[in-house]
Structure formats: C-alpha cells, structure tokens
N, C-alpha and C. Protein backbone atom coordinates (compact mmCIF):
# COMPACT_ATOMS: atom_id res chain seq x y z
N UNK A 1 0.82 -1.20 0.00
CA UNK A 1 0.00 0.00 0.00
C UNK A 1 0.86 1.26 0.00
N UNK A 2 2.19 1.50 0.75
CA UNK A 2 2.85 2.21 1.07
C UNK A 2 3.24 2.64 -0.77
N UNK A 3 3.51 1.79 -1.10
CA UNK A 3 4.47 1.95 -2.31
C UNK A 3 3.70 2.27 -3.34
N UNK A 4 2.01 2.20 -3.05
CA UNK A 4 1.17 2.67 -4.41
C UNK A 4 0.74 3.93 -3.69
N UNK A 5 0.96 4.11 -2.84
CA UNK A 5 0.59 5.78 -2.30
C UNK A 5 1.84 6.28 -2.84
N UNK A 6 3.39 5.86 -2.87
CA UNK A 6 4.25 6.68 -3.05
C UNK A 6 4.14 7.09 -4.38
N UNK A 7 4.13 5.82 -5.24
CA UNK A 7 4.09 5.99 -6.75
C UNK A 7 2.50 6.68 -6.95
N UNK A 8 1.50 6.75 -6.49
CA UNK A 8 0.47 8.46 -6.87
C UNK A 8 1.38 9.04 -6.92
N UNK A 9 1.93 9.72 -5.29
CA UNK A 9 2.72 10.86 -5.16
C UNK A 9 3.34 11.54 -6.23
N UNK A 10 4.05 10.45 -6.49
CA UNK A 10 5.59 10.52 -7.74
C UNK A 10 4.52 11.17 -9.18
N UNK A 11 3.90 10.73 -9.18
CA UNK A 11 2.81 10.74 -10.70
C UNK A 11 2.12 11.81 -10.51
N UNK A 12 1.50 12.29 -9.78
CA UNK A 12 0.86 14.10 -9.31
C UNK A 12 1.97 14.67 -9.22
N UNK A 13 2.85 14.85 -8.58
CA UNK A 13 3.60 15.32 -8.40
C UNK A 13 4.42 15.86 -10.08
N UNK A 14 4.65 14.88 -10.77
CA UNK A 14 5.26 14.71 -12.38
C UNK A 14 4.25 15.95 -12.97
N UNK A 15 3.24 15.47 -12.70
CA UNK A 15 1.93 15.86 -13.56
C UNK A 15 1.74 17.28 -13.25
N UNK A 16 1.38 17.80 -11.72
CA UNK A 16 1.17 19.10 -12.00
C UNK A 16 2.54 20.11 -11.98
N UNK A 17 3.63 19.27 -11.91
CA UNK A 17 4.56 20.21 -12.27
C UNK A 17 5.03 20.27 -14.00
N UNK A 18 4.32 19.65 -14.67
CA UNK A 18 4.23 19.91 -16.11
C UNK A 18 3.39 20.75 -16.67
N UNK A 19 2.75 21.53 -15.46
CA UNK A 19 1.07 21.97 -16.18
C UNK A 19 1.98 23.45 -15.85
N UNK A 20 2.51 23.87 -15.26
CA UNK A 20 3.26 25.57 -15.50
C UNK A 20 4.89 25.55 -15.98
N UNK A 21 4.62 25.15 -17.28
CA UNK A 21 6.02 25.44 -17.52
C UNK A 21 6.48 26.96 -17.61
N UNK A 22 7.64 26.45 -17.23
CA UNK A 22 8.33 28.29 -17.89
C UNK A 22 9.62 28.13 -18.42
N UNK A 23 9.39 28.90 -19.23
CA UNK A 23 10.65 29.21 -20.57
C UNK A 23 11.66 29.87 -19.13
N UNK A 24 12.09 30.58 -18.45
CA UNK A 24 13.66 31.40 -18.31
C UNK A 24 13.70 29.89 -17.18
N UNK A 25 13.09 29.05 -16.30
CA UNK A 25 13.54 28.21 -15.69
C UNK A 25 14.08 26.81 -16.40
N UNK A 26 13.33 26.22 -17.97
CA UNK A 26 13.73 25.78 -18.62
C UNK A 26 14.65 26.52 -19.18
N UNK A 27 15.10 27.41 -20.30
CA UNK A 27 16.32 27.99 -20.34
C UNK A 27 17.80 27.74 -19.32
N UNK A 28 17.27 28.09 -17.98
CA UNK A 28 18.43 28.17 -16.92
C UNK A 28 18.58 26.68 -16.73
N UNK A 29 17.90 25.84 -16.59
CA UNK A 29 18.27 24.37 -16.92
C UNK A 29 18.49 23.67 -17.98
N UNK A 30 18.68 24.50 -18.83
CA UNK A 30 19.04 24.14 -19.94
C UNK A 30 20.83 24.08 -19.86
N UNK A 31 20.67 25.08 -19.31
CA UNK A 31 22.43 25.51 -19.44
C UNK A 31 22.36 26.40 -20.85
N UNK A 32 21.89 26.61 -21.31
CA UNK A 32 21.62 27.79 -22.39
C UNK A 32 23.54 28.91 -22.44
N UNK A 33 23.13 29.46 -20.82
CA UNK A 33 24.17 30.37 -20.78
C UNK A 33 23.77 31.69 -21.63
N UNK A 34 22.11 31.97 -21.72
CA UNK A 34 22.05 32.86 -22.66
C UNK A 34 22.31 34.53 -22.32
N UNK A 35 22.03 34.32 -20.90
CA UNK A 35 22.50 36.04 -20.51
C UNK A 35 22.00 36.93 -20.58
N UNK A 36 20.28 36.79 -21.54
CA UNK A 36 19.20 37.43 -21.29
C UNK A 36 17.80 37.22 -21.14
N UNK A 37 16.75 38.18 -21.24
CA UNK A 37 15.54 37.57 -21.06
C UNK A 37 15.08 38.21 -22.50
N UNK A 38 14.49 36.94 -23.47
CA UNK A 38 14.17 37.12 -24.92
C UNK A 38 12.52 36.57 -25.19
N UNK A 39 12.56 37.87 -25.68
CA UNK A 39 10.97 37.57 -25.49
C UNK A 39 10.29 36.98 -26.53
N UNK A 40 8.75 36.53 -26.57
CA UNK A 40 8.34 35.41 -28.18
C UNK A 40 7.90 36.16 -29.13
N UNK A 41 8.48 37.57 -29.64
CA UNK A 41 7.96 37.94 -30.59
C UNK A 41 6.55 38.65 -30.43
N UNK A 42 5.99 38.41 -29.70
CA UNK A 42 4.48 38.86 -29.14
C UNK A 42 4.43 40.64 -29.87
N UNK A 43 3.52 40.90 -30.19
CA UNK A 43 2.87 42.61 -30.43
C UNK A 43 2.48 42.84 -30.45
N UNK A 44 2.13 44.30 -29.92
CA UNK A 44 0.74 44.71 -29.17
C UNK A 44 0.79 46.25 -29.97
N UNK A 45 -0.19 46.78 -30.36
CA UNK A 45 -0.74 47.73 -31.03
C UNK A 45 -1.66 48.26 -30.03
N UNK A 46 -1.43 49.98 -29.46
CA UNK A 46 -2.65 50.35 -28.59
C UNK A 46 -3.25 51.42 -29.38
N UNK A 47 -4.72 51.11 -29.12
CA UNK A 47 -5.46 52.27 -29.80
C UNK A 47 -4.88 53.66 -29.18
N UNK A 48 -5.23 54.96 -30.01
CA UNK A 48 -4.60 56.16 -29.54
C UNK A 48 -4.92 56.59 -28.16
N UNK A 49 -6.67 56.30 -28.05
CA UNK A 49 -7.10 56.70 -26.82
C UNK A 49 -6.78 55.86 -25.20
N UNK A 50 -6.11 54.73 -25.89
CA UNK A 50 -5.69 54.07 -24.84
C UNK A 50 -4.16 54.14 -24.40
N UNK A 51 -3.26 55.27 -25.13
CA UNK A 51 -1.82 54.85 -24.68
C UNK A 51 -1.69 55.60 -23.28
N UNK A 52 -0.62 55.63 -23.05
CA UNK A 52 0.01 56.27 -22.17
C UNK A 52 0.85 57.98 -22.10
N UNK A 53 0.73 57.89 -21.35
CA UNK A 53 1.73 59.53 -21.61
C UNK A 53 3.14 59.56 -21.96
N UNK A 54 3.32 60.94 -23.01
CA UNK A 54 4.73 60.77 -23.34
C UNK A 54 5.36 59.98 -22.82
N UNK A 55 6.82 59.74 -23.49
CA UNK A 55 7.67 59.20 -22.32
C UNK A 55 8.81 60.36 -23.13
N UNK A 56 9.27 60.34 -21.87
CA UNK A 56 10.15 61.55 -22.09
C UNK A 56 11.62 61.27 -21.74
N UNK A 57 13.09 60.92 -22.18
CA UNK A 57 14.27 60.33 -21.88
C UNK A 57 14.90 60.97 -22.89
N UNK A 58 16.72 61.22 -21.99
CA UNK A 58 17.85 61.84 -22.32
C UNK A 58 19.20 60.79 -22.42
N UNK A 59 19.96 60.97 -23.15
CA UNK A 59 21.24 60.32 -23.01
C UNK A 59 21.95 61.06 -24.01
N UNK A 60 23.10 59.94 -23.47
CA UNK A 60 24.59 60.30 -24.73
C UNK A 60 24.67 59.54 -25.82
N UNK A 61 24.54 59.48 -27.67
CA UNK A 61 24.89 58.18 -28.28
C UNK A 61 26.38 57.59 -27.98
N UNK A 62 26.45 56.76 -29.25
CA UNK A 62 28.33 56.36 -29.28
C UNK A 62 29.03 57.39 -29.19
N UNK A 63 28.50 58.61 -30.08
CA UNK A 63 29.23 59.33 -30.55
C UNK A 63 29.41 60.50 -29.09
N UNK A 64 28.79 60.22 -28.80
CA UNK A 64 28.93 61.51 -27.85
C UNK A 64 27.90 62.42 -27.45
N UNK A 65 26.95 62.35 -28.21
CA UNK A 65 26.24 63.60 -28.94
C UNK A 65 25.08 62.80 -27.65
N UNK A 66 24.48 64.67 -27.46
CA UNK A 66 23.04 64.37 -26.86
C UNK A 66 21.84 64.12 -27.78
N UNK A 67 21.01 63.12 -26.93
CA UNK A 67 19.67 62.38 -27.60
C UNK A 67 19.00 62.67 -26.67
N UNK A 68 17.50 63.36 -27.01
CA UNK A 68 16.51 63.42 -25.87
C UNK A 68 14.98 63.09 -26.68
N UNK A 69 14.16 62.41 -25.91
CA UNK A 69 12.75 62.73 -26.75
C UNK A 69 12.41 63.64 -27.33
N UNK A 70 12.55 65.23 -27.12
CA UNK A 70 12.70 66.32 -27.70
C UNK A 70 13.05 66.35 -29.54
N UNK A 71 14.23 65.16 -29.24
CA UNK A 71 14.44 65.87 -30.96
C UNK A 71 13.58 64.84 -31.43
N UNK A 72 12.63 64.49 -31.34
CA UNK A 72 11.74 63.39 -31.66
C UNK A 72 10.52 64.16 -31.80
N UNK A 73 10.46 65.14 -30.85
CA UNK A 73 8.69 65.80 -31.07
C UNK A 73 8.30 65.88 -32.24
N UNK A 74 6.72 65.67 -32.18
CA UNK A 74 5.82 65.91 -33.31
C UNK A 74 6.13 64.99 -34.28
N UNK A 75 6.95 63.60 -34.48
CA UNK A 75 7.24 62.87 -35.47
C UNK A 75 6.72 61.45 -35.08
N UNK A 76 6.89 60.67 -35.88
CA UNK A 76 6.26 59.22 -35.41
C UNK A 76 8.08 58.63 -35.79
N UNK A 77 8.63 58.32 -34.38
CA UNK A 77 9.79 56.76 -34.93
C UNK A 77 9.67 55.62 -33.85
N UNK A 78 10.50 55.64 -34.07
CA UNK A 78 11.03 53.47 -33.73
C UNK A 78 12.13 53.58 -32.60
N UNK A 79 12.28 53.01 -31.59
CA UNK A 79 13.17 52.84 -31.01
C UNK A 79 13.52 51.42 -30.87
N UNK A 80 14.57 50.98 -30.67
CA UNK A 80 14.89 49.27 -30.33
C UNK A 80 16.10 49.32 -29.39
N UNK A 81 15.53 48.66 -28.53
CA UNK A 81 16.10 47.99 -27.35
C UNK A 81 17.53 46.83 -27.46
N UNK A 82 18.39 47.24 -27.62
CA UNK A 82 19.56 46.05 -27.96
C UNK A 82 20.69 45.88 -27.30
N UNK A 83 21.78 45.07 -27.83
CA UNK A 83 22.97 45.15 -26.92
C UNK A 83 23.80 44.12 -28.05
N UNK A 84 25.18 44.03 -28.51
CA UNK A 84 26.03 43.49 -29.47
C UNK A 84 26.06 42.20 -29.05
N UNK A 85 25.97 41.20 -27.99
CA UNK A 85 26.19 39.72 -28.01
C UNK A 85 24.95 39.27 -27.68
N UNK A 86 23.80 40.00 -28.21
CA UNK A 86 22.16 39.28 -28.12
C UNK A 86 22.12 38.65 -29.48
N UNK A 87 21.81 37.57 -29.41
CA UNK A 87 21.46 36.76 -31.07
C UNK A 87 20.45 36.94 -31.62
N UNK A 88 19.01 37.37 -31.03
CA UNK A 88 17.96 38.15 -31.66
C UNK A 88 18.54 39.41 -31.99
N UNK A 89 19.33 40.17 -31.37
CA UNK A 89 19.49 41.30 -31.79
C UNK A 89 20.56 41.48 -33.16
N UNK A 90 21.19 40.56 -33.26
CA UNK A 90 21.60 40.17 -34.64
C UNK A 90 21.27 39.97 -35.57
N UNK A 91 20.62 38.89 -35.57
CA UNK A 91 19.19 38.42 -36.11
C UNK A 91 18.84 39.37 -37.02
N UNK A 92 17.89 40.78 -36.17
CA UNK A 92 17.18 41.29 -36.47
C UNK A 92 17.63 42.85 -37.08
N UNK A 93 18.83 42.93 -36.85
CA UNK A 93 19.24 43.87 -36.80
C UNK A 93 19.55 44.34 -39.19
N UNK A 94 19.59 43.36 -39.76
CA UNK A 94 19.69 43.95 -41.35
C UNK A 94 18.01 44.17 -41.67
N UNK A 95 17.31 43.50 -41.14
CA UNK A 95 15.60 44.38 -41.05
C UNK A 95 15.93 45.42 -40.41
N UNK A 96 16.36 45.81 -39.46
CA UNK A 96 16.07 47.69 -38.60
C UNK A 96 16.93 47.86 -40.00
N UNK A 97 18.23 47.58 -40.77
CA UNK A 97 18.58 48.65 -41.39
C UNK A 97 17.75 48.62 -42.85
N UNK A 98 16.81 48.03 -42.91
CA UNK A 98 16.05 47.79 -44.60
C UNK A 98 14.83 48.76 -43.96
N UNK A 99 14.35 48.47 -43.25
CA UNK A 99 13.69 49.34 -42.45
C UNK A 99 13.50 50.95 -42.52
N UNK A 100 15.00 51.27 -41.44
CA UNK A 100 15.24 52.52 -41.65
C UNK A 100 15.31 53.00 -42.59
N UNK A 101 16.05 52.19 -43.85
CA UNK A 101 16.21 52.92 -45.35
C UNK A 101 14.88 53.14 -45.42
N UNK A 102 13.51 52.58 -45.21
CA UNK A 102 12.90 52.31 -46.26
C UNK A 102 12.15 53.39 -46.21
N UNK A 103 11.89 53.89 -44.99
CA UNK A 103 10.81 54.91 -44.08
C UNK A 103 12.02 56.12 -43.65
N UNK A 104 12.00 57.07 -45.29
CA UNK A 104 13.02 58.26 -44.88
C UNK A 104 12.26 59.41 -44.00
N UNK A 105 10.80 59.39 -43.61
CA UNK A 105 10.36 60.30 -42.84
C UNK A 105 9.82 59.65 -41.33
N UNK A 106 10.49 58.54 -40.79
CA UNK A 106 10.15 57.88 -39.83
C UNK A 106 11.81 57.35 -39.17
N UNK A 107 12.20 58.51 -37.85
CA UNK A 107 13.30 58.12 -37.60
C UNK A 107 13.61 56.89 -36.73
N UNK A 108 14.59 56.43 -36.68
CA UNK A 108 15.08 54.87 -35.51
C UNK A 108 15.71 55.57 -34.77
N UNK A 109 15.58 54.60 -33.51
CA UNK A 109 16.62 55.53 -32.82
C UNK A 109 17.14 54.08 -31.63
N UNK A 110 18.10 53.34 -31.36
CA UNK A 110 18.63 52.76 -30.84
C UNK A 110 18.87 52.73 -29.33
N UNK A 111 18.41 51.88 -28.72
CA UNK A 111 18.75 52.22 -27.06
C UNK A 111 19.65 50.77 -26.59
N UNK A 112 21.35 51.16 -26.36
CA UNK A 112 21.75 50.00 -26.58
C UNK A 112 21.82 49.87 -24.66
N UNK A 113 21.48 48.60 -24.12
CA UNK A 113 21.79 48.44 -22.72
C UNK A 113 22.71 47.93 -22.19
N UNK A 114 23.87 47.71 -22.76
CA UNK A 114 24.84 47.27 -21.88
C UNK A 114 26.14 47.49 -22.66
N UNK A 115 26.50 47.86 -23.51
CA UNK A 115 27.78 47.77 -24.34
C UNK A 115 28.48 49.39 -24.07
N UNK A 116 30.00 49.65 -24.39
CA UNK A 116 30.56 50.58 -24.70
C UNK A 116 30.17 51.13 -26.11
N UNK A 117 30.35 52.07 -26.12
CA UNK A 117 30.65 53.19 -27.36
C UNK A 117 31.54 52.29 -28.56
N UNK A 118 32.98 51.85 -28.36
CA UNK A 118 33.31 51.40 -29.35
C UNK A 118 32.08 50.01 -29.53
N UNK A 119 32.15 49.51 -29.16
CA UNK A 119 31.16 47.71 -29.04
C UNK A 119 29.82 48.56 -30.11
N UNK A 120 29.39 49.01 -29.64
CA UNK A 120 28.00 49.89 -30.23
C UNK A 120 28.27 50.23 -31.58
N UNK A 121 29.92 51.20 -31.66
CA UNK A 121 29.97 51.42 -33.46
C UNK A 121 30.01 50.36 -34.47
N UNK A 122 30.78 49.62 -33.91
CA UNK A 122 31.47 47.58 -34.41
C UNK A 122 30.15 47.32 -34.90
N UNK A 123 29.62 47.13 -33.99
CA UNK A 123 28.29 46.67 -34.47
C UNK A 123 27.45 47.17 -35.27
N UNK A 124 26.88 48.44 -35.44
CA UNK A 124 26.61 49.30 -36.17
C UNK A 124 27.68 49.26 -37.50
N UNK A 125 28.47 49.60 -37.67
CA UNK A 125 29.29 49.61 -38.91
C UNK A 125 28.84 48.10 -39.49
N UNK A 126 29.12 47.00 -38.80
CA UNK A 126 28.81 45.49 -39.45
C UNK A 126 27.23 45.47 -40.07
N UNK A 127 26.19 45.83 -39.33
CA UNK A 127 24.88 45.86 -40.08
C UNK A 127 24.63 47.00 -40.38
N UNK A 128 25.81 48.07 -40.63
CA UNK A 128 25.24 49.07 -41.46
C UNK A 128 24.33 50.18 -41.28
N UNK A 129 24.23 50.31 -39.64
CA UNK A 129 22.57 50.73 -39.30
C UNK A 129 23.70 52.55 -39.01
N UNK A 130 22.48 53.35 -40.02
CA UNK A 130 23.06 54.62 -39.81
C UNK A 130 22.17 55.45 -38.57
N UNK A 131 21.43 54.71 -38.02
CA UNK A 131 20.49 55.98 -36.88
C UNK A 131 21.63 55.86 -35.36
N UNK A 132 21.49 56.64 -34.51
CA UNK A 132 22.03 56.81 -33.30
C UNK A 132 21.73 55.76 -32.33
N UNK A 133 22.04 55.39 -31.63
CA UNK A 133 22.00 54.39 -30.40
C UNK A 133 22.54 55.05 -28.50
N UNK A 134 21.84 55.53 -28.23
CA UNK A 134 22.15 56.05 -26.82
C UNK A 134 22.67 54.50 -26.24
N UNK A 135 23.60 55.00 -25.45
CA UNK A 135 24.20 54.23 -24.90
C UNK A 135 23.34 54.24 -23.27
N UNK A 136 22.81 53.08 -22.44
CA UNK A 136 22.05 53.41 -21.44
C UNK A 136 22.84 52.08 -20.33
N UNK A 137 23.78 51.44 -20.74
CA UNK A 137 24.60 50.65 -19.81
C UNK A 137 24.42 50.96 -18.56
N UNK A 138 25.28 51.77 -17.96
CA UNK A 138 25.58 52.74 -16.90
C UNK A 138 24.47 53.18 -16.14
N UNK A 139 23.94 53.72 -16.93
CA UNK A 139 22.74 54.23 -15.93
C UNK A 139 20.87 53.73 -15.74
N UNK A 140 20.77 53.35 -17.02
CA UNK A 140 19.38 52.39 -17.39
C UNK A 140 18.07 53.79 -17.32
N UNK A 141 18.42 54.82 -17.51
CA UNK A 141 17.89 55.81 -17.44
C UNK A 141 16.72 56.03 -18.32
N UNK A 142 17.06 55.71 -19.86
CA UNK A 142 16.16 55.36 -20.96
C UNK A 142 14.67 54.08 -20.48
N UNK A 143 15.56 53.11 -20.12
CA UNK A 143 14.71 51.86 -19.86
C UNK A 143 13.75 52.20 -18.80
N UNK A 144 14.17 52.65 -17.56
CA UNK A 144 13.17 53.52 -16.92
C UNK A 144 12.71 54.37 -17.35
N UNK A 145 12.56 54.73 -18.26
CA UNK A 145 11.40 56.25 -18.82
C UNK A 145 10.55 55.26 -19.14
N UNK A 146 10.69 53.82 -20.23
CA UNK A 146 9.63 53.42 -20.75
C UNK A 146 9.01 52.32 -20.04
N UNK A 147 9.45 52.39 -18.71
CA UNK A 147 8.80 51.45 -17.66
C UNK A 147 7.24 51.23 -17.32
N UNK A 148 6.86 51.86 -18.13
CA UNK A 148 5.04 52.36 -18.44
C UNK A 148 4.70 50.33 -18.40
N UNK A 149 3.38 51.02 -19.05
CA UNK A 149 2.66 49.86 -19.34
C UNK A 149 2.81 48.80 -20.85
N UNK A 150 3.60 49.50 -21.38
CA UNK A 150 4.25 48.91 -22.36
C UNK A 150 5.53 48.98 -22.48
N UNK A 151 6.50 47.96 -21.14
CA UNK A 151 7.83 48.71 -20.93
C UNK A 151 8.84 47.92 -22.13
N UNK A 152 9.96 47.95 -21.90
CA UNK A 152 10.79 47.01 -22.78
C UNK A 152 11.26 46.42 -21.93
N UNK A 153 10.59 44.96 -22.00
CA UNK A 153 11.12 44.03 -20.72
C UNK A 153 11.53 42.85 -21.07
N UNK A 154 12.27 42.71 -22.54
CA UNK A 154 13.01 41.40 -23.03
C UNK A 154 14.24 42.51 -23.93
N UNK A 155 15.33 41.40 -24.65
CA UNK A 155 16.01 42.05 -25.30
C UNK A 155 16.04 41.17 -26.63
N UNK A 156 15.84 41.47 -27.70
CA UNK A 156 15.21 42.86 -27.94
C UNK A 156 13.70 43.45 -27.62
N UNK A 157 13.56 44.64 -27.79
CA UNK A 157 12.43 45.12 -28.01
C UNK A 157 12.08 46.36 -28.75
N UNK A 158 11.22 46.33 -29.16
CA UNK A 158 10.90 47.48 -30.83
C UNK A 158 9.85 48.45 -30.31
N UNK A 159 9.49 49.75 -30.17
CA UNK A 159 8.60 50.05 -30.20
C UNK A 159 8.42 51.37 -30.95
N UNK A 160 7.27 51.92 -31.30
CA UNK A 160 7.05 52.65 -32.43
C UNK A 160 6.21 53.45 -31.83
N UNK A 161 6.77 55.01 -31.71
CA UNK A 161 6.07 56.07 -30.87
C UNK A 161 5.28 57.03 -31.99
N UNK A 162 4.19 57.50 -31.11
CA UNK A 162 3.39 58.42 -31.98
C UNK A 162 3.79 59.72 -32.16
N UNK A 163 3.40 60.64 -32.73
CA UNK A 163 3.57 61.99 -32.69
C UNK A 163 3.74 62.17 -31.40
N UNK A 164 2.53 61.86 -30.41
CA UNK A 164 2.79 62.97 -29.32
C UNK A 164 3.84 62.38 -28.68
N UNK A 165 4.37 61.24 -28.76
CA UNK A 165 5.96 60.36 -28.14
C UNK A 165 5.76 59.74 -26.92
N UNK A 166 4.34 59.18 -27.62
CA UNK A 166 3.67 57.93 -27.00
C UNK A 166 3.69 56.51 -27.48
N UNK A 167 3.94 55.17 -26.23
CA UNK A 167 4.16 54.00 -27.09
C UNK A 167 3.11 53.66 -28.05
N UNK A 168 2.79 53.58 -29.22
CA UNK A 168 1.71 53.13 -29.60
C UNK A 168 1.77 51.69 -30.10
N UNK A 169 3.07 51.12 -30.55
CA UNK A 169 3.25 49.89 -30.73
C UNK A 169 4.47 48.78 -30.06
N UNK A 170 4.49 47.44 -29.96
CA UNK A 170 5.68 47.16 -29.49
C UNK A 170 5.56 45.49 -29.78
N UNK A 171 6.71 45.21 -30.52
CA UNK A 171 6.86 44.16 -30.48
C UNK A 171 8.46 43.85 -28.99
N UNK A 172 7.98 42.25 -28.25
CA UNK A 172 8.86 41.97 -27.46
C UNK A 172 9.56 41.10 -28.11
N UNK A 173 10.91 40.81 -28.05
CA UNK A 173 11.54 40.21 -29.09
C UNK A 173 11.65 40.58 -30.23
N UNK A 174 12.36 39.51 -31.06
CA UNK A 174 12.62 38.99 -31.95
C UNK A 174 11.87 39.89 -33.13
N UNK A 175 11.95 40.54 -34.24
CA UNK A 175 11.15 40.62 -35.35
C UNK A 175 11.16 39.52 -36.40
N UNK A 176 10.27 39.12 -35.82
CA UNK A 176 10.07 37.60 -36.81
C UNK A 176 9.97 37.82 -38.09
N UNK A 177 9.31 38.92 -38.67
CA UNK A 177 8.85 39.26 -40.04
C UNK A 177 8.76 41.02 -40.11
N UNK A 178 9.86 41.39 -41.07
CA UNK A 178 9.53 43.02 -41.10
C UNK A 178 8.54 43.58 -41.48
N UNK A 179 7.63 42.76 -42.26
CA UNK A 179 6.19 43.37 -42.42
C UNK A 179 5.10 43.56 -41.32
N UNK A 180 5.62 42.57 -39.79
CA UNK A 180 5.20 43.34 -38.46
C UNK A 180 5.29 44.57 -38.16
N UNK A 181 6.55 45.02 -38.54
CA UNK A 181 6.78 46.37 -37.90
C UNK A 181 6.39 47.08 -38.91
N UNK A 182 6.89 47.10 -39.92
CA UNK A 182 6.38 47.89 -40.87
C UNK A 182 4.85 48.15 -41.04
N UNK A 183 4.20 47.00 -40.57
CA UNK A 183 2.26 47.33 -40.94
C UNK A 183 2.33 48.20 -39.52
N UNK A 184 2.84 47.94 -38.18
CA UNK A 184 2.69 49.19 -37.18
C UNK A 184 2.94 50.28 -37.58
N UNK A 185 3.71 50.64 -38.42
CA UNK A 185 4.43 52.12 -38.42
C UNK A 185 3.72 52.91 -39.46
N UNK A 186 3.43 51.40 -40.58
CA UNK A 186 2.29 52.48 -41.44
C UNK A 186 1.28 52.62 -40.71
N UNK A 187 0.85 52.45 -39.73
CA UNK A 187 -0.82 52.81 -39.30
C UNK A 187 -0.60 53.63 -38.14
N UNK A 188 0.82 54.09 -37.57
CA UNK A 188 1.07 55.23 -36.47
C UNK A 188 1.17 55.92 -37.86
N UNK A 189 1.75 56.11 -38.86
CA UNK A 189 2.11 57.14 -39.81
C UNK A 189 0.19 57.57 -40.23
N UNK A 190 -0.27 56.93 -40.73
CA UNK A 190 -1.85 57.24 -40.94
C UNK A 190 -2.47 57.74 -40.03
N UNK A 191 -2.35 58.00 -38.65
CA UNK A 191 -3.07 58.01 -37.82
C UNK A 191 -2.77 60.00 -37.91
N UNK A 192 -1.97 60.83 -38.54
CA UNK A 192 -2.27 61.83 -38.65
C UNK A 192 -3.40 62.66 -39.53
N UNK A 193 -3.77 61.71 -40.87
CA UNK A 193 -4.71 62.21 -41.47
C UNK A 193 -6.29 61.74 -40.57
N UNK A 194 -6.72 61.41 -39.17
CA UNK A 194 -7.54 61.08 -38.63
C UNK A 194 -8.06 62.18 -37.36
C-alpha cells in the first residue's frame, strides 16, 4: 500500500509540475548560458485613446552627442532595445537597417543596454545601421522612462512612438517578419490624417 501511495505521489507530483512550464527556468536548466531575457515575438498595437503619456528620456549616443525625446517631437519613430552579443538582436538587426532605409520620414533611434561606445559602433558599422544608439549601460535611465505599461522588458524590443511620443506599438523580441513592424508604423504614420 505504502508503495502505491508513493508511486500516486511521484505521478501528481510529475503531472502538475508539467502543467506551468516556464521558458527562463527551462532555459536556466538548460544551461543555455544565454545572458538574457528574450521575449516570443508577441505585439501589441494600442489604440490612440488608450496609450500612455509621453515618455520623455535623455542620453549620450556612441558618438557623444546628446539624444533626448525632444528631438523626436511631433514625429512618429522606432526605437529598439539592444545590446552586441544578443542573437535576436543580430538576427534582427539587417531588417532595422532595410527598415530605416525604407521609411526616410520615420526616424530609428537605438537604445543600446549594456555595451561601450566602441562595441555599439562595431556593431553598427557590421549591419550598417546609420540611426544613433544612446548608450544606457551605466545608468538604465532610458529603460526607466519606458517602464510604463508597455515597458521594454526582453532584449530585444521594438517600439514605435506616436507623434505625441507615446508607445503606440511594441513588439517583445525577436522581429520575426519586417512586415510586423512595418504594418505598425504604417498605421502610427496614418493616424495623422484622422
């Protein structure tokens, strides 16, 4: 009797710990060694009346140069969330630059989280990507501005601000397909003739 009560045990036990898996505890038992939290691609589009308030953030790029939401007013762009030894961010990174070419009145703008200035150009020079990248390592100053309700809480992450320099779109992760981002940006870009 002892031993068919144990073996239930063993078998519930199996069972409802299969019913909540999670990806970063599988990952970490994986031995992965991946070093971040990567999100499934997921995107969320908010109607206008539902976003949030500006978000408003300052930094330094590679170059030196100041970046603030400011030089952004009144325009609709893209920001992405990255860092040089993320493999989504590799990945994804010759879409941001087909992208950027493609949409000359819709700026990118780069928020890299953990790398130096040189690491940031390397990378940039290799995929070619000509928009700025604030460097936010050091201080995470950027990442807290967009700590809202649509924060950037995997690496990568994309999001596509409105005129007033509100999130209106965001993919987490990965850009699986550039015609994701691209159908967001045309419909923040439309949303001025409304």
């Amino acid at each position: 009797m002892k031993k068919l009560v144990l073996a239930v045990g063993i078998v519930l036990l199996l069972a409802l710990a299969g019913c909540t898996p999670d990806k970063l505890a599988n990952q970490y038992a994986s031995g992965s060694g991946q070093g971040y939290v990567s999100g499934d691609g997921a995107n969320t589009e908010i109607p206008p009346a539902s976003r949030d308030a500006a978000v408003e953030f300052s930094g330094t790029d590679e170059s030196g140069g100041a970046v603030s939401s400011q030089d952004y007013a009144g325009k609709v762009y893209v920001v992405n969330f990255w860092y040089a030894a993320c493999p989504p961010c590799r990945s994804e990174a010759s879409d941001l630059k087909t992208l950027s070419d493609k949409y000359a009145d819709v700026q990118f703008l780069g928020v890299n989280i953990s790398d130096s200035a040189d690491v940031a150009k390397i990378f940039e020079t290799k995929y070619g990507l000509q928009y700025p990248s604030i460097l936010d390592g050091q201080t995470a100053s950027v990442q807290l501005a967009f700590s809202g309700a649509v924060a950037p809480n995997a690496v990568p992450t994309t999001l596509v601000m409105d005129r007033e320099g509100r999130v209106a779109a965001r993919i987490s992760g990965l850009i699986r397909d550039p015609i994701i981002l691209s159908g967001m940006i045309d419909r923040v870009v439309a949303e001025a003739g409304k």
